[in-house]
Protein backbone atom coordinates (compact mmCIF):
# COMPACT_ATOMS: atom_id res chain seq x y z
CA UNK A 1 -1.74 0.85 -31.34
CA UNK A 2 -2.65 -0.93 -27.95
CA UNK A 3 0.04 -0.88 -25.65
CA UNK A 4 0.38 -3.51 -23.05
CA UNK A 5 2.29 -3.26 -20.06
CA UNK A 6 3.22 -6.53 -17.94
CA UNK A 7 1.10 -7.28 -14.58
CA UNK A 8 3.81 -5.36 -11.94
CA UNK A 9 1.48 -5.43 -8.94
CA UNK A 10 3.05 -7.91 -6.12
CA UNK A 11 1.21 -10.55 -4.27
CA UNK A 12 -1.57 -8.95 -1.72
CA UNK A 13 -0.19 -8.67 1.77
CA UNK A 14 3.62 -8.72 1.31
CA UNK A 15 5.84 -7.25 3.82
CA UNK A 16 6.76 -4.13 2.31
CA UNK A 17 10.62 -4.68 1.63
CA UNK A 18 9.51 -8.19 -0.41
CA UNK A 19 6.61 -6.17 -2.46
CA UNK A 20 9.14 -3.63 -3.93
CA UNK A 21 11.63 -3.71 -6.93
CA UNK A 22 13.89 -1.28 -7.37
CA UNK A 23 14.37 -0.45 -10.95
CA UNK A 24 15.31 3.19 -11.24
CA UNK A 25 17.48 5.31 -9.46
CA UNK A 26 20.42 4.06 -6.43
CA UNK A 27 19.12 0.33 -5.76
CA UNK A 28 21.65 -0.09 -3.10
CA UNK A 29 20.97 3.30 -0.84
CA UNK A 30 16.73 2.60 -1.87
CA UNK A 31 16.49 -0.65 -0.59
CA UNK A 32 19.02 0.35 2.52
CA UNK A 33 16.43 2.81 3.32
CA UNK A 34 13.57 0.93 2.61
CA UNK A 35 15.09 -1.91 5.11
CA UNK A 36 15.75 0.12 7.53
CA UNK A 37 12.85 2.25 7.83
CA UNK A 38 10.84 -1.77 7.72
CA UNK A 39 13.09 -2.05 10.97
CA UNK A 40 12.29 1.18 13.01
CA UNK A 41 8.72 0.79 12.24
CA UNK A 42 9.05 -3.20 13.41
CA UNK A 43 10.85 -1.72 15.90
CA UNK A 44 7.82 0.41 17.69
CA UNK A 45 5.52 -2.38 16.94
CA UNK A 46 4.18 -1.60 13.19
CA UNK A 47 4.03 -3.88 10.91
CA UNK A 48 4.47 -2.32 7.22
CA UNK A 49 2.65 -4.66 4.16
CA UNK A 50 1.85 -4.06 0.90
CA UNK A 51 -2.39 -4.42 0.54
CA UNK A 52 -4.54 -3.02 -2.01
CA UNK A 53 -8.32 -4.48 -0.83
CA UNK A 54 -9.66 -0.78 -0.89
CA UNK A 55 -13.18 -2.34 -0.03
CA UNK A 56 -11.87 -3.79 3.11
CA UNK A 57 -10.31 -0.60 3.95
CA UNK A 58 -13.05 1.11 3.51
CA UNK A 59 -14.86 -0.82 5.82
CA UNK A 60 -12.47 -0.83 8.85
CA UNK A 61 -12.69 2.96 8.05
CA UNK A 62 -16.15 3.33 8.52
CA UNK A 63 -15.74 1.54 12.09
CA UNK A 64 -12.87 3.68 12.92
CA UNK A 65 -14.89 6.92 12.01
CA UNK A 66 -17.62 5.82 13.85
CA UNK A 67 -15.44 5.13 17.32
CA UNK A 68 -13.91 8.52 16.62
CA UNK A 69 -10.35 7.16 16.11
CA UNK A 70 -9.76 7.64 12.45
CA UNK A 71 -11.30 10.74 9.40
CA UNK A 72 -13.36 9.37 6.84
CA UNK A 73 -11.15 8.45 3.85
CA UNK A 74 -10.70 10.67 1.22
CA UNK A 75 -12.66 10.07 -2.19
CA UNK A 76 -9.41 9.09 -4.47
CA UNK A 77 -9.01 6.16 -1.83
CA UNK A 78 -12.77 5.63 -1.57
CA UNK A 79 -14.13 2.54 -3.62
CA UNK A 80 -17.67 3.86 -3.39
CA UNK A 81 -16.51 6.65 -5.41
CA UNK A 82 -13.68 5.85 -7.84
CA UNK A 83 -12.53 1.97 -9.57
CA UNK A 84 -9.87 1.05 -7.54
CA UNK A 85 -8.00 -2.41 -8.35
CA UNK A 86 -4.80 -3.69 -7.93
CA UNK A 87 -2.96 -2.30 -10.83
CA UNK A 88 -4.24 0.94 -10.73
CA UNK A 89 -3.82 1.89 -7.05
């Protein structure tokens, strides 16, 4: 028997608050939290969104490494190495 699970992943670049549902657990205190930590971050200049273009990030990663700002990413977050898409990451 196949299962099949409904498409959950959120639009690509969301702010984070919009991109999450809250569907176990205290929704009230979660999404407090989640709100306010979106407002301390916004708050120092941050801007917190929801992406999952792992190519993209891999890229800007490989510029960063190479002005030393940033490490190289790590391998589970590395498309060259693993098949990352949207519902799976």
């Amino acid at each position: 028997m196949t299962l099949i699970y409904p498409n959950i992943v959120p639009e690509n670049n969301l702010r984070l608050p919009e991109a999450l549902t809250i569907k176990h657990g205290p929704a009230r205190l979660l999404s407090t939290f989640v709100l306010e930590g979106d407002k301390a971050a916004r708050g120092v200049g941050i801007r917190l969104r929801l992406r999952y273009d792992f190519s993209e990030l891999l890229y800007f990663n490989k510029q960063e490494v190479g002005h030393r700002t940033w490490f190289p990413l790590v391998k589970m977050f590395n498309s060259e190495y693993c098949n990352l898409v949207p519902e799976n990451s």
